[in-house]
Protein backbone atom coordinates (compact mmCIF):
# COMPACT_ATOMS: atom_id res chain seq x y z
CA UNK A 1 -23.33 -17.55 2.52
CA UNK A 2 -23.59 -13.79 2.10
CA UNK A 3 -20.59 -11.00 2.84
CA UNK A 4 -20.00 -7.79 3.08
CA UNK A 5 -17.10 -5.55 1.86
CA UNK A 6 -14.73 -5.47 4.32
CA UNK A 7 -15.21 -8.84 4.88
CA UNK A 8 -11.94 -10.16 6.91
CA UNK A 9 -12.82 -14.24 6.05
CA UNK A 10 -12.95 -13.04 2.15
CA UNK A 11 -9.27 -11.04 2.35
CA UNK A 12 -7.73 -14.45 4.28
CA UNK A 13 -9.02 -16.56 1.61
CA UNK A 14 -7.79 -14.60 -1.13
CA UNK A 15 -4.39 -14.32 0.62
CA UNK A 16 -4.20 -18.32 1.23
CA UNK A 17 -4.77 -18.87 -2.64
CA UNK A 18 -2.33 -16.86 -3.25
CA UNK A 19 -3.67 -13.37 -4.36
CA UNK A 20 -0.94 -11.01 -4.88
CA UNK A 21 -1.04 -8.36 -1.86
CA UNK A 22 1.18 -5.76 -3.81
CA UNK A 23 -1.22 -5.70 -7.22
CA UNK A 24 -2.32 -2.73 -8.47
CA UNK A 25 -5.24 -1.29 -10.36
CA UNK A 26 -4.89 1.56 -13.39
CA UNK A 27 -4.28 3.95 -10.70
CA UNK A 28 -1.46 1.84 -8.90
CA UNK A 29 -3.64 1.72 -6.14
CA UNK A 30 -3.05 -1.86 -3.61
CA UNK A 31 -5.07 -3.75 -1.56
CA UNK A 32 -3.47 -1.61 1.22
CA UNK A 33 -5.07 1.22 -0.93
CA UNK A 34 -8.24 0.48 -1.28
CA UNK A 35 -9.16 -0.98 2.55
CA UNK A 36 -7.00 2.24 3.69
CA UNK A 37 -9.79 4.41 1.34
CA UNK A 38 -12.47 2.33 2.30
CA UNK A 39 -14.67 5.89 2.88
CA UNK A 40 -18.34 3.73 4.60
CA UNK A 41 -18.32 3.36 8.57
CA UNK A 42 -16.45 0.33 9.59
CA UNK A 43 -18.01 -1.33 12.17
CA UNK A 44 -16.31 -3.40 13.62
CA UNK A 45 -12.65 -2.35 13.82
CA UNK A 46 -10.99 -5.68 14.57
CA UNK A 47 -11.87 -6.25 10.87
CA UNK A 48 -10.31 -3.13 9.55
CA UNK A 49 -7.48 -3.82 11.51
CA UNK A 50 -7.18 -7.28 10.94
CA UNK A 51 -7.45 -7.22 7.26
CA UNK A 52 -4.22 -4.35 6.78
CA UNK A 53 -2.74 -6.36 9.22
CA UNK A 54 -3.09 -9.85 7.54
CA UNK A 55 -1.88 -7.73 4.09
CA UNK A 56 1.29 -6.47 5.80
CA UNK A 57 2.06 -9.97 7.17
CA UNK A 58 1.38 -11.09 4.20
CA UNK A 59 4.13 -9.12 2.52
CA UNK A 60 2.10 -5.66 1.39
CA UNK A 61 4.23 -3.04 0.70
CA UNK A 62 2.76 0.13 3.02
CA UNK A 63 4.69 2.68 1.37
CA UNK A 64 3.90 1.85 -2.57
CA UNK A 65 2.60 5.08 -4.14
CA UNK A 66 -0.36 5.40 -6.16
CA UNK A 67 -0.84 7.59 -9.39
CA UNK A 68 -1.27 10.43 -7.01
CA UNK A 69 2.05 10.00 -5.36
CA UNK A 70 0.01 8.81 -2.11
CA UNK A 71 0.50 5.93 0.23
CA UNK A 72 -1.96 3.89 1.81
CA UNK A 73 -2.06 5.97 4.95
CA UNK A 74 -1.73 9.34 3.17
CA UNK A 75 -4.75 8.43 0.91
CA UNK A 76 -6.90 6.90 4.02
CA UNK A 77 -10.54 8.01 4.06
CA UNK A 78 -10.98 7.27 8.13
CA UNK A 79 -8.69 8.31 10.61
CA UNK A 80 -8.75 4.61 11.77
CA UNK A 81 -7.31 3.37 9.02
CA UNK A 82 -4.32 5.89 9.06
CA UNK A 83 -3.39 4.93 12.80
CA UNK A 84 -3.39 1.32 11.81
CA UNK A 85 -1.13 1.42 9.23
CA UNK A 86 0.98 3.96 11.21
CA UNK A 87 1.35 1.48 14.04
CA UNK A 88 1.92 -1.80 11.46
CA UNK A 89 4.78 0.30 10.03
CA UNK A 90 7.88 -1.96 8.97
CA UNK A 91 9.72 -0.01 6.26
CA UNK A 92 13.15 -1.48 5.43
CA UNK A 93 16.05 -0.36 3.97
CA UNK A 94 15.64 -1.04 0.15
CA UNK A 95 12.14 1.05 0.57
CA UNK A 96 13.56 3.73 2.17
CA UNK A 97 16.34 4.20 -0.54
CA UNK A 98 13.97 4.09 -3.20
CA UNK A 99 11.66 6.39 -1.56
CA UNK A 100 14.71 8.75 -1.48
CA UNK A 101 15.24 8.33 -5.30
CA UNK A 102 12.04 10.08 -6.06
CA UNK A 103 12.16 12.73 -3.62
CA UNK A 104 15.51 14.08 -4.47
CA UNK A 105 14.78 13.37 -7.94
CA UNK A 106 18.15 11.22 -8.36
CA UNK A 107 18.53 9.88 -11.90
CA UNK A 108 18.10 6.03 -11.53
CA UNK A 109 17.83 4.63 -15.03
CA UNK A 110 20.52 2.87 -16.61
CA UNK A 111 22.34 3.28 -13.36
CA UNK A 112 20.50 0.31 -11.29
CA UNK A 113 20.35 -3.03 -12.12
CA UNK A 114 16.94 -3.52 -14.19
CA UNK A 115 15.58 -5.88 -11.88
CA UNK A 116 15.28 -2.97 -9.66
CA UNK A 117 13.89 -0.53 -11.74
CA UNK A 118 9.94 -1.57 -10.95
CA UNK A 119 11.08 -1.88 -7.44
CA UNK A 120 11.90 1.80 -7.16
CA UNK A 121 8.74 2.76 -9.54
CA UNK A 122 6.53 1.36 -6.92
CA UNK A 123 8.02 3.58 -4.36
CA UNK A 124 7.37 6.39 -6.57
CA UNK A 125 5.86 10.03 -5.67
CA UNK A 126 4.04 12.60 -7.67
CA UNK A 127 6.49 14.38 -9.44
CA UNK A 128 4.40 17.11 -11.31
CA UNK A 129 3.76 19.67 -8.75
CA UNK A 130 4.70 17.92 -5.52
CA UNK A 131 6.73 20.00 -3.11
């Protein structure tokens, strides 16, 4: 049986063996990430959309941050993609704190319990440069 990348069957199967939706690559980027940067023409946009949404139900974090500081919808190559994560928005509490941690550059370590330290990490902007 032949696929294609984005291929929604392939992303459910992964998920349902138990493929960690928040892993990242050497540039932090997620499965949110790279689907979100997917730069080809999607055809068919029930597969786009289905895909970030099954990731999201699944427990993807839409507001982890990459090396670059960016966010699945802030480093989307398609409009599309941007919208759908826009709309699938769920941000809770704990993500919104830690989000707030980096941009007002509050001093975290050895203050928090450990345990939360990658937590807040994940949630983590570009520093260097970043307004």
């Amino acid at each position: 049986m032949a696929f294609r990348f984005p291929c929604a069957s392939t992303a459910a199967l992964l998920i349902k063996c138990g493929a960690d939706v928040n892993a990242k690559d050497k540039n932090k980027n997620t499965p949110l990430h790279v689907i979100a940067g997917y730069k080809k023409s999607v055809n068919d946009l029930l597969t786009l959309h289905g895909i970030i949404s099954r990731l999201i139900e699944n427990g993807a974090h839409i507001d982890y941050a990459n090396i670059k500081g960016e966010t699945p919808s802030e480093s989307a190559a398609i409009e599309v993609s941007e919208i759908i994560l826009k709309l699938e928005a769920k941000i809770n509490l704990m993500c919104l704190a830690a989000r707030a941690v980096h941009r007002y550059s509050i001093d975290y370590k050895n203050k928090v319990p450990l345990s939360l330290i990658n937590f807040i990490e994940d949630h983590g902007f570009k520093m260097e440069g970043s307004k």
